[in-house]
N, C-alpha and C. Protein backbone atom coordinates (compact mmCIF):
# COMPACT_ATOMS: atom_id res chain seq x y z
N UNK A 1 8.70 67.96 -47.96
CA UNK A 1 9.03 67.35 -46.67
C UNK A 1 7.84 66.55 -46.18
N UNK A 2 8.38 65.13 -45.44
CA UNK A 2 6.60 64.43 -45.00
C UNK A 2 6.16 65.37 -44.50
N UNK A 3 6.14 66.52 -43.18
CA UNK A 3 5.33 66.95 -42.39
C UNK A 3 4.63 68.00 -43.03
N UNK A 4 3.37 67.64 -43.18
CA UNK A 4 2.58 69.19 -44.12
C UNK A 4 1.62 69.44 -43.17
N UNK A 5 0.63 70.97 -43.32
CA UNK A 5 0.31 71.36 -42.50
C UNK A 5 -1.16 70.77 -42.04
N UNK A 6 -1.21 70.00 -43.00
CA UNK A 6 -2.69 68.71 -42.48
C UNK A 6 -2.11 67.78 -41.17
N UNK A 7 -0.78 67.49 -41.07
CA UNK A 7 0.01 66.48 -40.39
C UNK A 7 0.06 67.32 -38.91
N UNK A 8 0.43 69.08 -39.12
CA UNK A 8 0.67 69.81 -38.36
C UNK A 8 -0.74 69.44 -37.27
N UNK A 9 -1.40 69.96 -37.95
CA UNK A 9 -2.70 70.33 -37.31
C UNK A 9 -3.15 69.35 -36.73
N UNK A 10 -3.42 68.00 -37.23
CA UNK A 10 -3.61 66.48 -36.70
C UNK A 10 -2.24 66.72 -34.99
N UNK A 11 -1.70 67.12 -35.48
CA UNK A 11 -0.45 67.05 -34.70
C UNK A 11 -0.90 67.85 -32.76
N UNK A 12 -1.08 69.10 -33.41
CA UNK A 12 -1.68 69.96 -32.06
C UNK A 12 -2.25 69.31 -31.74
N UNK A 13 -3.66 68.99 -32.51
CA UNK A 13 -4.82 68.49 -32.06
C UNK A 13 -4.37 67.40 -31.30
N UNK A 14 -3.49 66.73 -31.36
CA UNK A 14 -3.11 65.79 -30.16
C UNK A 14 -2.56 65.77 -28.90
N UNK A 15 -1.53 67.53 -29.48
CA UNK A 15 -0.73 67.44 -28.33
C UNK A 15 -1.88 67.88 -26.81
N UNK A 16 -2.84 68.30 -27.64
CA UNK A 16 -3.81 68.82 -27.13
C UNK A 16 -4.20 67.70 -25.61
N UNK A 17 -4.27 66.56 -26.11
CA UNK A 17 -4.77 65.30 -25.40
C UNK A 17 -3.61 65.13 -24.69
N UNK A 18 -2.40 65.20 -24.77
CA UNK A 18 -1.17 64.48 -24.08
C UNK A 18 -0.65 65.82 -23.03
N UNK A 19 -0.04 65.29 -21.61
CA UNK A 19 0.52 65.66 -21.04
C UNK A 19 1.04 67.01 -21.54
N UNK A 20 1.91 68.01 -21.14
CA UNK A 20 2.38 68.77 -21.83
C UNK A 20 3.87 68.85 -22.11
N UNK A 21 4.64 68.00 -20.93
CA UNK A 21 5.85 67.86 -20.64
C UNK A 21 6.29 67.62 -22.03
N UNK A 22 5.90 66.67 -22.81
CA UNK A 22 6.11 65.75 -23.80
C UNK A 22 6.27 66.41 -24.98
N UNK A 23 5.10 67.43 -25.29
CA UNK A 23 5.12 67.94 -26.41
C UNK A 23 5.53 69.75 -26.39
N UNK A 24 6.36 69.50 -25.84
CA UNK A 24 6.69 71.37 -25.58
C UNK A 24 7.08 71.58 -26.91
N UNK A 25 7.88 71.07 -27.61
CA UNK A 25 8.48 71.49 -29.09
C UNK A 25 7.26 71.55 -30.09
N UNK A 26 5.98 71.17 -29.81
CA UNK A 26 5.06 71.63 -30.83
C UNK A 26 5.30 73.14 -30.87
N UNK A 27 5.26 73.70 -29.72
CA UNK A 27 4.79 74.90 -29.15
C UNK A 27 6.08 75.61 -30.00
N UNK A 28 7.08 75.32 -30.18
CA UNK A 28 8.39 76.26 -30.97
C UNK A 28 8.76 75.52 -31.81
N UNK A 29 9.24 76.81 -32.82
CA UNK A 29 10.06 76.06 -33.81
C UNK A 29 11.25 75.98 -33.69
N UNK A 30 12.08 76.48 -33.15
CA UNK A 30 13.20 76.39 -32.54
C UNK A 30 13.66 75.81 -31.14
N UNK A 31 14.91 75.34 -30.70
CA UNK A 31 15.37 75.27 -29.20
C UNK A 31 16.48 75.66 -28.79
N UNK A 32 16.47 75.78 -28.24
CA UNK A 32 18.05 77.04 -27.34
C UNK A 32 18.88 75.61 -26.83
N UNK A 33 19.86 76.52 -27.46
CA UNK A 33 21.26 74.94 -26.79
C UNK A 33 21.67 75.49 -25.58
N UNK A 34 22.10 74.75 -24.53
CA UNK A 34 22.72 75.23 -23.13
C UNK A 34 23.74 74.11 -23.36
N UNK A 35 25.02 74.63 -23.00
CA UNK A 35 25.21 75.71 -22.80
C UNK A 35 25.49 76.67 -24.31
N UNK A 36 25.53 77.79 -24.77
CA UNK A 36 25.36 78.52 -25.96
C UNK A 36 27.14 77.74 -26.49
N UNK A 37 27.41 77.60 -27.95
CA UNK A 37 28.53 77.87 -28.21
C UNK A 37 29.29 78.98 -28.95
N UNK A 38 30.15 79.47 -29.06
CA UNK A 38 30.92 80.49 -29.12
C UNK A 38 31.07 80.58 -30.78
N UNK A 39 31.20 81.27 -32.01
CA UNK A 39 31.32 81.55 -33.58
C UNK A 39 32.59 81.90 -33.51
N UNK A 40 32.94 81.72 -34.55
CA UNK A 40 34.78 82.05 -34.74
C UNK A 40 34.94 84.04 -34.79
N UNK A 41 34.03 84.25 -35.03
CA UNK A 41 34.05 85.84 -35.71
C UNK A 41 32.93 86.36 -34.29
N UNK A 42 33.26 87.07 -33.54
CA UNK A 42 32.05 87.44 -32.65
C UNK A 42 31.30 88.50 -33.06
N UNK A 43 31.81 89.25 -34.01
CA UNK A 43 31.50 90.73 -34.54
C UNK A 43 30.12 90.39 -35.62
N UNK A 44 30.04 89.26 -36.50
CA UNK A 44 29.17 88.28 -36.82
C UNK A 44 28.05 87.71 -36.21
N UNK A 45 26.59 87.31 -37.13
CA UNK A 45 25.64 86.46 -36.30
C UNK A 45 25.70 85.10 -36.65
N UNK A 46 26.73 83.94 -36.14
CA UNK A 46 27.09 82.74 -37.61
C UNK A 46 25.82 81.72 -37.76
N UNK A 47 25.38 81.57 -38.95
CA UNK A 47 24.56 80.64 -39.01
C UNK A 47 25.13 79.46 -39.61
N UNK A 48 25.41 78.08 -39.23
CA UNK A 48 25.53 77.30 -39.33
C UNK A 48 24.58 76.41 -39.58
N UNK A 49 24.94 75.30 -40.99
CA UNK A 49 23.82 74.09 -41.88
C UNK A 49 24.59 73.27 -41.36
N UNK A 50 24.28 71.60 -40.36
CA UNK A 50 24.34 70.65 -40.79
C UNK A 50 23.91 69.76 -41.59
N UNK A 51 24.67 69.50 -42.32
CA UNK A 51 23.79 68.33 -43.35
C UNK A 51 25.20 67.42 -43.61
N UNK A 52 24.34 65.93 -44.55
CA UNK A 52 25.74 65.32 -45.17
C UNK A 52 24.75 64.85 -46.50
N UNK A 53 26.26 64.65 -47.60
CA UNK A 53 25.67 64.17 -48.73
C UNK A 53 24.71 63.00 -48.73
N UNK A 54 24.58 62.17 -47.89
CA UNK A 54 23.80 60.70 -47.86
C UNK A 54 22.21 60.79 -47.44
N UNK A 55 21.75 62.50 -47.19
CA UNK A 55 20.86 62.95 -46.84
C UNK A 55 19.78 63.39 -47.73
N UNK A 56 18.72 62.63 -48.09
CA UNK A 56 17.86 63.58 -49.19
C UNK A 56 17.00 64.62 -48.71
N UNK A 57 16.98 64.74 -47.76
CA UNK A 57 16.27 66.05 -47.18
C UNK A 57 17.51 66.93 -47.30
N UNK A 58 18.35 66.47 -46.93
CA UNK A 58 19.85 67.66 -47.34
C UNK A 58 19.75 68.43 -48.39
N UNK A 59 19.92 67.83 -49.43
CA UNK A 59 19.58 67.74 -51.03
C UNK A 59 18.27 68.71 -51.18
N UNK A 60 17.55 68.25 -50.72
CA UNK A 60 15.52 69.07 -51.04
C UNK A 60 16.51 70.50 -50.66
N UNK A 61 16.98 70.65 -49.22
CA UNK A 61 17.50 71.89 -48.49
C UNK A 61 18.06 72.75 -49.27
N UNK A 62 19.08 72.21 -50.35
CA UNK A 62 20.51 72.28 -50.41
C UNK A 62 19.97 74.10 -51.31
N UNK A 63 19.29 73.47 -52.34
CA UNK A 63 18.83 74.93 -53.33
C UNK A 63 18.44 75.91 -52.60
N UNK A 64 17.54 75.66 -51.45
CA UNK A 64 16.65 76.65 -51.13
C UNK A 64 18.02 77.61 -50.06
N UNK A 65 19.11 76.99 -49.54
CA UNK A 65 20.14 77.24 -48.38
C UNK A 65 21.09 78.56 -49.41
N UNK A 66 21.23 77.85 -50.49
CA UNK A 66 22.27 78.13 -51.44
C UNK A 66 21.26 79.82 -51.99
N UNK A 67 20.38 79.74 -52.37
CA UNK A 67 19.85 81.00 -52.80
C UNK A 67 19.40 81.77 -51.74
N UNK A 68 19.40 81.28 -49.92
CA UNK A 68 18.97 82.38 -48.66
C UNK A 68 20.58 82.98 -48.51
N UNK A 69 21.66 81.96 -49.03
CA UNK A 69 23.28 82.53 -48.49
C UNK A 69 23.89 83.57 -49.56
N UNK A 70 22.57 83.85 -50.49
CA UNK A 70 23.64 84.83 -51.69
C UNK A 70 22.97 86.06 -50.97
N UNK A 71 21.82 86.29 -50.03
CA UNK A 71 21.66 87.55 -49.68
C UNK A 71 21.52 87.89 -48.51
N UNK A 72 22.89 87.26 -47.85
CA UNK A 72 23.17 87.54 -46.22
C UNK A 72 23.57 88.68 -46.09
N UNK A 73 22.78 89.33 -45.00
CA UNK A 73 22.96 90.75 -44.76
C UNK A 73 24.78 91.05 -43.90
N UNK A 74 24.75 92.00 -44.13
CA UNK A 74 26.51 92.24 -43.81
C UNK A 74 26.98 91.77 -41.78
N UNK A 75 25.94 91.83 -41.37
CA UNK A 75 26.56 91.11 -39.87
C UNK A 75 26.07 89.65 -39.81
N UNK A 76 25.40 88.85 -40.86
CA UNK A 76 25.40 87.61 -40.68
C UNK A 76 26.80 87.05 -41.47
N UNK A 77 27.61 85.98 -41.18
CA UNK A 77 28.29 84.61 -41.90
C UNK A 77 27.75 83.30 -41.45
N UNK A 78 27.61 82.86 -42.72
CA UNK A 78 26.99 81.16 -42.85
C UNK A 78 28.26 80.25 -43.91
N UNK A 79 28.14 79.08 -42.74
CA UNK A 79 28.93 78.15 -42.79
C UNK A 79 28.42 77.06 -42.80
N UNK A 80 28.79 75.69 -44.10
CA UNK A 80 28.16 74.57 -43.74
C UNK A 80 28.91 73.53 -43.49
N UNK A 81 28.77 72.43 -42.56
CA UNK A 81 29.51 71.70 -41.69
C UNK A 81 28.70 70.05 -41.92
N UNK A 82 29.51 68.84 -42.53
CA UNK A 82 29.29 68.36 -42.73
C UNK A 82 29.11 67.16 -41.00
N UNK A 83 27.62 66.84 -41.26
CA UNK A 83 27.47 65.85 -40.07
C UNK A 83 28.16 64.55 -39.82
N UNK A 84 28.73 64.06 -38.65
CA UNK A 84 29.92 62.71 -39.06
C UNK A 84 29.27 61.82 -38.32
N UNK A 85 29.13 61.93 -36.85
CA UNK A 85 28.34 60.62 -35.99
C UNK A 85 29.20 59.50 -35.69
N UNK A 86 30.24 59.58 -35.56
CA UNK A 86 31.57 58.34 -35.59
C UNK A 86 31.53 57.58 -36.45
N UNK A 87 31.03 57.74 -37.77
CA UNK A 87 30.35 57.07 -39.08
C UNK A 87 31.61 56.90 -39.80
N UNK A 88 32.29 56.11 -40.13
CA UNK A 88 33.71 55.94 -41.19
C UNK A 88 32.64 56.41 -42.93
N UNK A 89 31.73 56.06 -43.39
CA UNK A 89 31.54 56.75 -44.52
C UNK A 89 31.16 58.25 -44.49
N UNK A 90 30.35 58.70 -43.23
CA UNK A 90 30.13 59.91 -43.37
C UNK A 90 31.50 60.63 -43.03
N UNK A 91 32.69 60.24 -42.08
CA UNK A 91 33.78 60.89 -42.11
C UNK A 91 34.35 61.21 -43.64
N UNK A 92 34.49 60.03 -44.54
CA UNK A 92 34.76 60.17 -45.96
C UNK A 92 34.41 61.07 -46.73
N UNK A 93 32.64 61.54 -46.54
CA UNK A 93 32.04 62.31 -47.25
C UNK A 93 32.32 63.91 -46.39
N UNK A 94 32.85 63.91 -45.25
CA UNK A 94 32.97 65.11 -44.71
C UNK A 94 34.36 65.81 -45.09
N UNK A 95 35.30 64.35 -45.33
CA UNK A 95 36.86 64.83 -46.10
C UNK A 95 36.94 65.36 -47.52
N UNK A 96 35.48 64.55 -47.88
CA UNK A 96 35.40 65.03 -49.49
C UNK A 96 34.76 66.91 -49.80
N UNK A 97 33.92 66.77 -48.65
CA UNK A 97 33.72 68.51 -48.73
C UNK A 97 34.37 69.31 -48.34
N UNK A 98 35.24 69.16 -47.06
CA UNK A 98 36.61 70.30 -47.01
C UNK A 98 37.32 69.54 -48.33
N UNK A 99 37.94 69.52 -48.62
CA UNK A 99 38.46 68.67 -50.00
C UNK A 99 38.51 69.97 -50.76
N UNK A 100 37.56 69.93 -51.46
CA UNK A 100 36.46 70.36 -52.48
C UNK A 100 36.59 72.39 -51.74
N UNK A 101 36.30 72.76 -50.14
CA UNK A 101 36.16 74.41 -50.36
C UNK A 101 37.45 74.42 -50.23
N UNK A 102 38.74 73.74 -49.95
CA UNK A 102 40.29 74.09 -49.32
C UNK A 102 40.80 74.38 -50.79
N UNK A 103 39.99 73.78 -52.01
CA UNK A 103 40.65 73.99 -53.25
C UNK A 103 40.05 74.48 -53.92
N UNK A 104 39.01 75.04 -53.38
CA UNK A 104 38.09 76.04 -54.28
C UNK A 104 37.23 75.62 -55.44
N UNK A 105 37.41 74.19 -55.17
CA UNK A 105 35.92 73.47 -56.39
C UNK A 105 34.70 73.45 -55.63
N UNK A 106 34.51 73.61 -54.37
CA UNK A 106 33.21 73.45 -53.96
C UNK A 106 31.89 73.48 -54.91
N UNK A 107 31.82 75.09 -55.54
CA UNK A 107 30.52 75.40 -56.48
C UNK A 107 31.00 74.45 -57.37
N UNK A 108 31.43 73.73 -58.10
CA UNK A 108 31.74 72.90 -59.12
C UNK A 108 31.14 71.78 -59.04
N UNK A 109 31.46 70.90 -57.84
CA UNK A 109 31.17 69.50 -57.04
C UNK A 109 29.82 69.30 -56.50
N UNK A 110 29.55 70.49 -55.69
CA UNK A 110 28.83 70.16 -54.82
C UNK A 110 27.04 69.29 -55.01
N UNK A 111 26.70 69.78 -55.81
CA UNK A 111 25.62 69.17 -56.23
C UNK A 111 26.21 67.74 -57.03
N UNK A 112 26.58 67.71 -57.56
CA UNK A 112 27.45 66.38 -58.20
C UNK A 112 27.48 65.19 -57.38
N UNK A 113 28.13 65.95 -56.04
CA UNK A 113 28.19 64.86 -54.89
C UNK A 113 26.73 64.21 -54.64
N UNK A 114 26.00 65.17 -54.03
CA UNK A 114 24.49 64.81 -53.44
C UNK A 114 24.44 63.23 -54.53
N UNK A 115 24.50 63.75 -56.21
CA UNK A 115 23.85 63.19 -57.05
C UNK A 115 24.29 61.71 -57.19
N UNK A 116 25.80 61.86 -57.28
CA UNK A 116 26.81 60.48 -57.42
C UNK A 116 26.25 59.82 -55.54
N UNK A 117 26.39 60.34 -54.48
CA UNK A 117 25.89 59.70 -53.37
C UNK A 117 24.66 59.22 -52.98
N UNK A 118 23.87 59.92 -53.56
CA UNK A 118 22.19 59.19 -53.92
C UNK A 118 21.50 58.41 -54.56
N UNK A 119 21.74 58.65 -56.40
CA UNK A 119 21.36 58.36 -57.13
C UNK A 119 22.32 57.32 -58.10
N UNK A 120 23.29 57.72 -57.75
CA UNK A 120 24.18 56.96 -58.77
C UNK A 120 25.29 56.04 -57.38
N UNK A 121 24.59 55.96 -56.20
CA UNK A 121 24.93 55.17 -55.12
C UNK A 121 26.59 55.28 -54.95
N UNK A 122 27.13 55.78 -55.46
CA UNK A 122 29.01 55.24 -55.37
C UNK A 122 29.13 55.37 -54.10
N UNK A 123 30.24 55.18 -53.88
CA UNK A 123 30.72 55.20 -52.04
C UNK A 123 31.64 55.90 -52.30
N UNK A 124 31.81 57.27 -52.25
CA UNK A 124 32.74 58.09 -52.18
C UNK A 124 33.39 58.45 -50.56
N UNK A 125 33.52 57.07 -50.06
CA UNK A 125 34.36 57.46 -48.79
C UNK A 125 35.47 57.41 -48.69
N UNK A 126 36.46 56.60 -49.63
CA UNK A 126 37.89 56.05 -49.36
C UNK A 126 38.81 57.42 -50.27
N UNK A 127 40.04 57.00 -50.03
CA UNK A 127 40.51 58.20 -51.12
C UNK A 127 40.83 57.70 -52.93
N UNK A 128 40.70 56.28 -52.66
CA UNK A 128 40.90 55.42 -54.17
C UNK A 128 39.46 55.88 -54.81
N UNK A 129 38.44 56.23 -54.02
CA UNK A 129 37.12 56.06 -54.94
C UNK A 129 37.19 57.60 -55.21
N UNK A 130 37.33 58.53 -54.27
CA UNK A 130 37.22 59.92 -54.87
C UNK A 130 38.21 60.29 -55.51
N UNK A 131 39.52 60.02 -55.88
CA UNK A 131 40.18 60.07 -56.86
C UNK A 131 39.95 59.64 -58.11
N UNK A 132 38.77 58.63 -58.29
CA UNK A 132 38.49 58.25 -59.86
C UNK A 132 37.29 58.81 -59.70
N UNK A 133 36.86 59.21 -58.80
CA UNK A 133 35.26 60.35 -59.77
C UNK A 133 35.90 61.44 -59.91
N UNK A 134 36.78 62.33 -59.02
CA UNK A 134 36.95 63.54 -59.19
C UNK A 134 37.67 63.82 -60.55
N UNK A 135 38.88 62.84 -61.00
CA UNK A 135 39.14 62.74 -61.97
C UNK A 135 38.72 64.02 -63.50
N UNK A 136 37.78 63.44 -63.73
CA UNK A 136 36.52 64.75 -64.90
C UNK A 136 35.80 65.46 -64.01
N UNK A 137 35.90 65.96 -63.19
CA UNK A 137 35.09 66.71 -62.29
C UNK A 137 35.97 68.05 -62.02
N UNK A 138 37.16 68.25 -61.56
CA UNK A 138 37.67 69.52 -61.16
C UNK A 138 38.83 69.52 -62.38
N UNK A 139 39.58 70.67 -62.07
CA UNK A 139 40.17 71.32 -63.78
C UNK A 139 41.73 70.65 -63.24
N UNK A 140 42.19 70.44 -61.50
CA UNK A 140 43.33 70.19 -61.39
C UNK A 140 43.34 69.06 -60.02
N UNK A 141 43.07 67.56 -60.84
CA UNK A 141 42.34 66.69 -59.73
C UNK A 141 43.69 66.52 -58.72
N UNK A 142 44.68 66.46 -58.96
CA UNK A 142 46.53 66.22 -58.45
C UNK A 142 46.23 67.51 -57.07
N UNK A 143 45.77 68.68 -57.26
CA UNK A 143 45.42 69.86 -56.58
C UNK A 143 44.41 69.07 -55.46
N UNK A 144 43.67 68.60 -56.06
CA UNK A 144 42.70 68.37 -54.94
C UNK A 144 42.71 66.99 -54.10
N UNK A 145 43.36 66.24 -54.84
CA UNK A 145 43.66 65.16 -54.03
C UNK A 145 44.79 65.67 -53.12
N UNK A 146 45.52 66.40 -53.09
CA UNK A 146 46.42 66.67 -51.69
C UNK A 146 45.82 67.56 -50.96
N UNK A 147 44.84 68.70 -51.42
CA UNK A 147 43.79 68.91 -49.93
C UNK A 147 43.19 67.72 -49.16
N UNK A 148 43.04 66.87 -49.96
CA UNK A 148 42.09 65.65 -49.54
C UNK A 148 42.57 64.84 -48.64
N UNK A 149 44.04 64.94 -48.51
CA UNK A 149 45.13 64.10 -47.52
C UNK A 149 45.48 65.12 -46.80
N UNK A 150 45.31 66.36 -46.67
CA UNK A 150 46.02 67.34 -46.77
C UNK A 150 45.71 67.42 -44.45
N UNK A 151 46.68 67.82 -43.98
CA UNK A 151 46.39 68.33 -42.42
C UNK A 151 45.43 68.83 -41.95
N UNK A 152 45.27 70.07 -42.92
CA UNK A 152 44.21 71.19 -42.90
C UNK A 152 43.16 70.87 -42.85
N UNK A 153 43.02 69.36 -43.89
CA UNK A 153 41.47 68.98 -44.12
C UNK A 153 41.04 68.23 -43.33
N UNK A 154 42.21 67.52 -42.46
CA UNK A 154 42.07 66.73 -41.56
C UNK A 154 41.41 67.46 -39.75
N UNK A 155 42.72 68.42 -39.98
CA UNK A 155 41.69 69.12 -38.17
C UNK A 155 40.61 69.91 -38.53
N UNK A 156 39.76 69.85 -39.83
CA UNK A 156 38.60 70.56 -39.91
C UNK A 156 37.30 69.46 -39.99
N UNK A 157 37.68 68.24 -40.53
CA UNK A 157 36.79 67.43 -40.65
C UNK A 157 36.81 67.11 -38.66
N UNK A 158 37.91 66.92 -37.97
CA UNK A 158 37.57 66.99 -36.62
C UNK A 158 36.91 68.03 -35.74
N UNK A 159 37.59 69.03 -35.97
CA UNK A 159 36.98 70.21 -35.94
C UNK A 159 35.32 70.09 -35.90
N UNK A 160 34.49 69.48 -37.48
CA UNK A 160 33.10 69.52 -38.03
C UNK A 160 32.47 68.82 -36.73
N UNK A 161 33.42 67.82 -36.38
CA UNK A 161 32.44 66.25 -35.73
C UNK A 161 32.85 66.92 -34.07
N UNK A 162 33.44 67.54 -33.37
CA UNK A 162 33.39 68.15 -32.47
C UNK A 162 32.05 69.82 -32.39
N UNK A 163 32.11 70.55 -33.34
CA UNK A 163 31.13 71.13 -33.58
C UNK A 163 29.88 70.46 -33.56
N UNK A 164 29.52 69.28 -33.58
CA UNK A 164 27.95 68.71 -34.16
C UNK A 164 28.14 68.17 -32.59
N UNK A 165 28.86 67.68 -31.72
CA UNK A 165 28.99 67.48 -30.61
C UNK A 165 27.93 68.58 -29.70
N UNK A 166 29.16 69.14 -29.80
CA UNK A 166 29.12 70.87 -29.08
C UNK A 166 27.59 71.00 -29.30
N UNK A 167 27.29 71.13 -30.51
CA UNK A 167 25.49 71.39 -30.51
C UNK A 167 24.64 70.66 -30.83
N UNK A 168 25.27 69.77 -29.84
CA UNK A 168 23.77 68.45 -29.82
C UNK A 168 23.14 68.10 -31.18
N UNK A 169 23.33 67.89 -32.27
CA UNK A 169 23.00 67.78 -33.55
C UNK A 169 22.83 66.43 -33.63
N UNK A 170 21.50 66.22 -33.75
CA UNK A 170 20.65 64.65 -33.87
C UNK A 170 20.05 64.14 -35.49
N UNK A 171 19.86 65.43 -36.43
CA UNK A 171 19.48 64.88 -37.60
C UNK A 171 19.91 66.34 -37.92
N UNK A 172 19.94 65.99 -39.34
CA UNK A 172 20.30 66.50 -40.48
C UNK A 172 19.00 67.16 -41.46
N UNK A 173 18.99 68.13 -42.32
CA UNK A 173 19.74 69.72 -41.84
C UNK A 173 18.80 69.86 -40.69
N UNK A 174 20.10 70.47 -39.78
CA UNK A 174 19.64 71.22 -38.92
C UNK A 174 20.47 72.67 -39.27
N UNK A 175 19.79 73.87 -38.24
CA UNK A 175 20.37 75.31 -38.78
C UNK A 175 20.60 75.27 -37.13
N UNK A 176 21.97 76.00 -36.88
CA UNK A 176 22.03 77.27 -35.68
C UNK A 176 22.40 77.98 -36.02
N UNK A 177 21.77 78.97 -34.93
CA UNK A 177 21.86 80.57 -35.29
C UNK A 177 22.48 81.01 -33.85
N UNK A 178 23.93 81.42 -34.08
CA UNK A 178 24.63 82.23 -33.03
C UNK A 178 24.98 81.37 -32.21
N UNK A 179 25.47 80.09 -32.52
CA UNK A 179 25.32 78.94 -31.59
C UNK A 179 24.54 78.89 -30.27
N UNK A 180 22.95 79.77 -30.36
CA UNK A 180 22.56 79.31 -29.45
C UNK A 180 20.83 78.74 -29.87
N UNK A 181 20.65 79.00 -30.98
CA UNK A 181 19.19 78.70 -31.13
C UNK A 181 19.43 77.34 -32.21
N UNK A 182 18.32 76.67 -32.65
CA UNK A 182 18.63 75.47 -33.11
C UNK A 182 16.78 75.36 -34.00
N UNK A 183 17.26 75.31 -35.30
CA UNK A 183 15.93 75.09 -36.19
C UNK A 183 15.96 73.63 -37.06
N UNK A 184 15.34 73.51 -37.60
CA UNK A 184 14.92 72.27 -38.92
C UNK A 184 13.62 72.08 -39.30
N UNK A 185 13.94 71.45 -40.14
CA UNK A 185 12.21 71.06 -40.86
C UNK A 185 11.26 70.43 -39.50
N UNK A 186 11.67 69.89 -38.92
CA UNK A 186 11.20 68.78 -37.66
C UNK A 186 10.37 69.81 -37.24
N UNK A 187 11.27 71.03 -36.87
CA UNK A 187 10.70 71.79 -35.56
C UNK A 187 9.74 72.96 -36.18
N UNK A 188 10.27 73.20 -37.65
CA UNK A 188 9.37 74.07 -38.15
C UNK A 188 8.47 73.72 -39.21
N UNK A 189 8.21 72.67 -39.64
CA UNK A 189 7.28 72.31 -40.50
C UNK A 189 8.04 71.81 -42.03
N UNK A 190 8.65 72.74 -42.73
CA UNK A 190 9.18 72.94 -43.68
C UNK A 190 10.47 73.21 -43.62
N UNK A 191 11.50 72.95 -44.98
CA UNK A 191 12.26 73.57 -45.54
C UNK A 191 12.30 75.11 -45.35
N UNK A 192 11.26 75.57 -46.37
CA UNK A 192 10.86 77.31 -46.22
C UNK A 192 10.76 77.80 -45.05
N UNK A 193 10.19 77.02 -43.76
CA UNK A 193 9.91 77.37 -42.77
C UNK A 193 11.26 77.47 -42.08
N UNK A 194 12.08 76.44 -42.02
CA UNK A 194 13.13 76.51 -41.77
C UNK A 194 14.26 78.29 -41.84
N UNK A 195 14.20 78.27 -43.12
CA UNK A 195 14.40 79.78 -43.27
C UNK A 195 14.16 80.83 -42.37
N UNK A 196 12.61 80.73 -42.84
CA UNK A 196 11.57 82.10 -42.20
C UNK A 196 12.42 82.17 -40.21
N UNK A 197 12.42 81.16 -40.39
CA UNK A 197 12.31 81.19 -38.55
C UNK A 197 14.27 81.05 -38.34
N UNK A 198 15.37 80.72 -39.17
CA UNK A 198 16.33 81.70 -39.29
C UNK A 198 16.04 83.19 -39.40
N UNK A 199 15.83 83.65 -40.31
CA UNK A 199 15.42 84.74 -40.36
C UNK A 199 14.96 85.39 -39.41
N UNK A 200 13.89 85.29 -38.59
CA UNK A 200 13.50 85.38 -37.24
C UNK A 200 14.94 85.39 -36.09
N UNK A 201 15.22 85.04 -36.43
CA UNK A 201 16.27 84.21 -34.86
C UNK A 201 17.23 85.54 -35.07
N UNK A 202 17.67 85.54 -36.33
CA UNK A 202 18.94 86.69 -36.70
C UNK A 202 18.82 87.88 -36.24
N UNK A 203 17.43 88.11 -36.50
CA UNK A 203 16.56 89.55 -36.09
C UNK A 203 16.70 89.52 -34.73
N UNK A 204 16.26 88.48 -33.92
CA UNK A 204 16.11 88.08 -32.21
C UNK A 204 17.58 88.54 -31.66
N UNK A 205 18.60 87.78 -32.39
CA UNK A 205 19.92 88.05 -32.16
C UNK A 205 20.66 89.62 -32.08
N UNK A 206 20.58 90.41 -33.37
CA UNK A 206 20.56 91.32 -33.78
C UNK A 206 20.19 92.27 -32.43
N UNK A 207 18.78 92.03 -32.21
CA UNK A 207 17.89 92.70 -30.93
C UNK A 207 18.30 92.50 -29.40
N UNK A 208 19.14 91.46 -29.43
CA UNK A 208 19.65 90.87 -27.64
C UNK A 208 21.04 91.70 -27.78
N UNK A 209 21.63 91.75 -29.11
CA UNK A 209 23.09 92.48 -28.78
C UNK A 209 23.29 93.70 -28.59
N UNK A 210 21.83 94.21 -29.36
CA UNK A 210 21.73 95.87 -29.30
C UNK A 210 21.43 96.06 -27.52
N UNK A 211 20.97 95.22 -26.83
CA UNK A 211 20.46 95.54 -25.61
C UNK A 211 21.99 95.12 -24.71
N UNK A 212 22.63 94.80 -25.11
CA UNK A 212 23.59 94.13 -24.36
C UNK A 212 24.81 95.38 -23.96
């Protein structure tokens, strides 16, 4: 990630000089959304990834997200929600990932996508273009092209872009935790850091409900 901890430190050392109003977010790695939003499961702590395929910090994220979600403890669920922005290609790429979990190729695709949307540039926004990549890609493409048109996939991709609303979501990945705390590389330095200070928040969470 650009920000390393030479950048950090240059960084204090300035906020040092400036007002304080300005630089309160040095001071945390996280920020609390007001008003909090509500998780589908309340019994749950939900952590929620924005990201979208057109993102290479997404991508850097994507491994490190994928190996913190195989050892979620039994009161966390994590969900990832593709970012839209009234964007007609990022809507495309957000139809292509419900697409992809409504038919159960997700683990199949998913890195594929990042790769074909980055590196191998295609525009997988329309439904003519993801019908000829998916093609050699999933075992029953006829299956997945009617999730892809499909209702379901439709009030979830609205669903996604009302969620990123709801929590003020300005760049990509960002993490919330319990829809009320709000992390990223920005605020925490790192990727890894990113984690650590999920991790943190869950625990925080965990600790406000026991008191509640």
């Amino acid at each position: 990630h650009s920000m390393n901890r030479r950048d950090a430190l240059k960084l204090s050392a300035l906020a040092l000089a400036l007002p304080t109003a300005s630089v309160s977010w040095a001071q945390s790695p996280f920020t609390v959304l007001n008003p909090p939003q509500k998780g589908d499961d309340p019994s749950k702590i939900e952590v929620v990834e924005f990201f979208h395929y057109g993102c290479p910090h997404c991508r850097d994220f994507d491994p490190l997200i994928s190996d913190w979600k195989k050892k979620l403890p039994e009161d966390v669920s994590f969900r990832a929600v593709p970012a839209i922005w009234n964007n007609a290609q990022l809507t495309g790429l957000a139809r292509l990932y419900y697409a992809a979990e409504v038919s159960g190729q997700l683990d199949a695709i998913h890195g594929a996508v990042f790769v074909a949307v980055q590196e191998e540039k295609r525009p997988l926004f329309t439904e003519e273009q993801v019908r000829e990549w998916v093609s050699g890609k999933v075992a029953d493409p006829a299956k997945f092209m009617d999730a892809y048109k499909s209702f379901g996939v439709n009030s979830l991709v609205q669903r996604a872009d009302q969620l990123a609303r709801a929590m003020k979501v300005q760049g990509v990945p960002t993490v919330v935790i319990d829809g009320t705390y709000v992390t990223s590389a920005s605020l925490s330095g790192s990727h890894v850091n990113t984690l650590k200070v999920t991790d943190q928040l869950i625990a925080r969470v965990r600790e406000e409900r026991k008191g509640k």
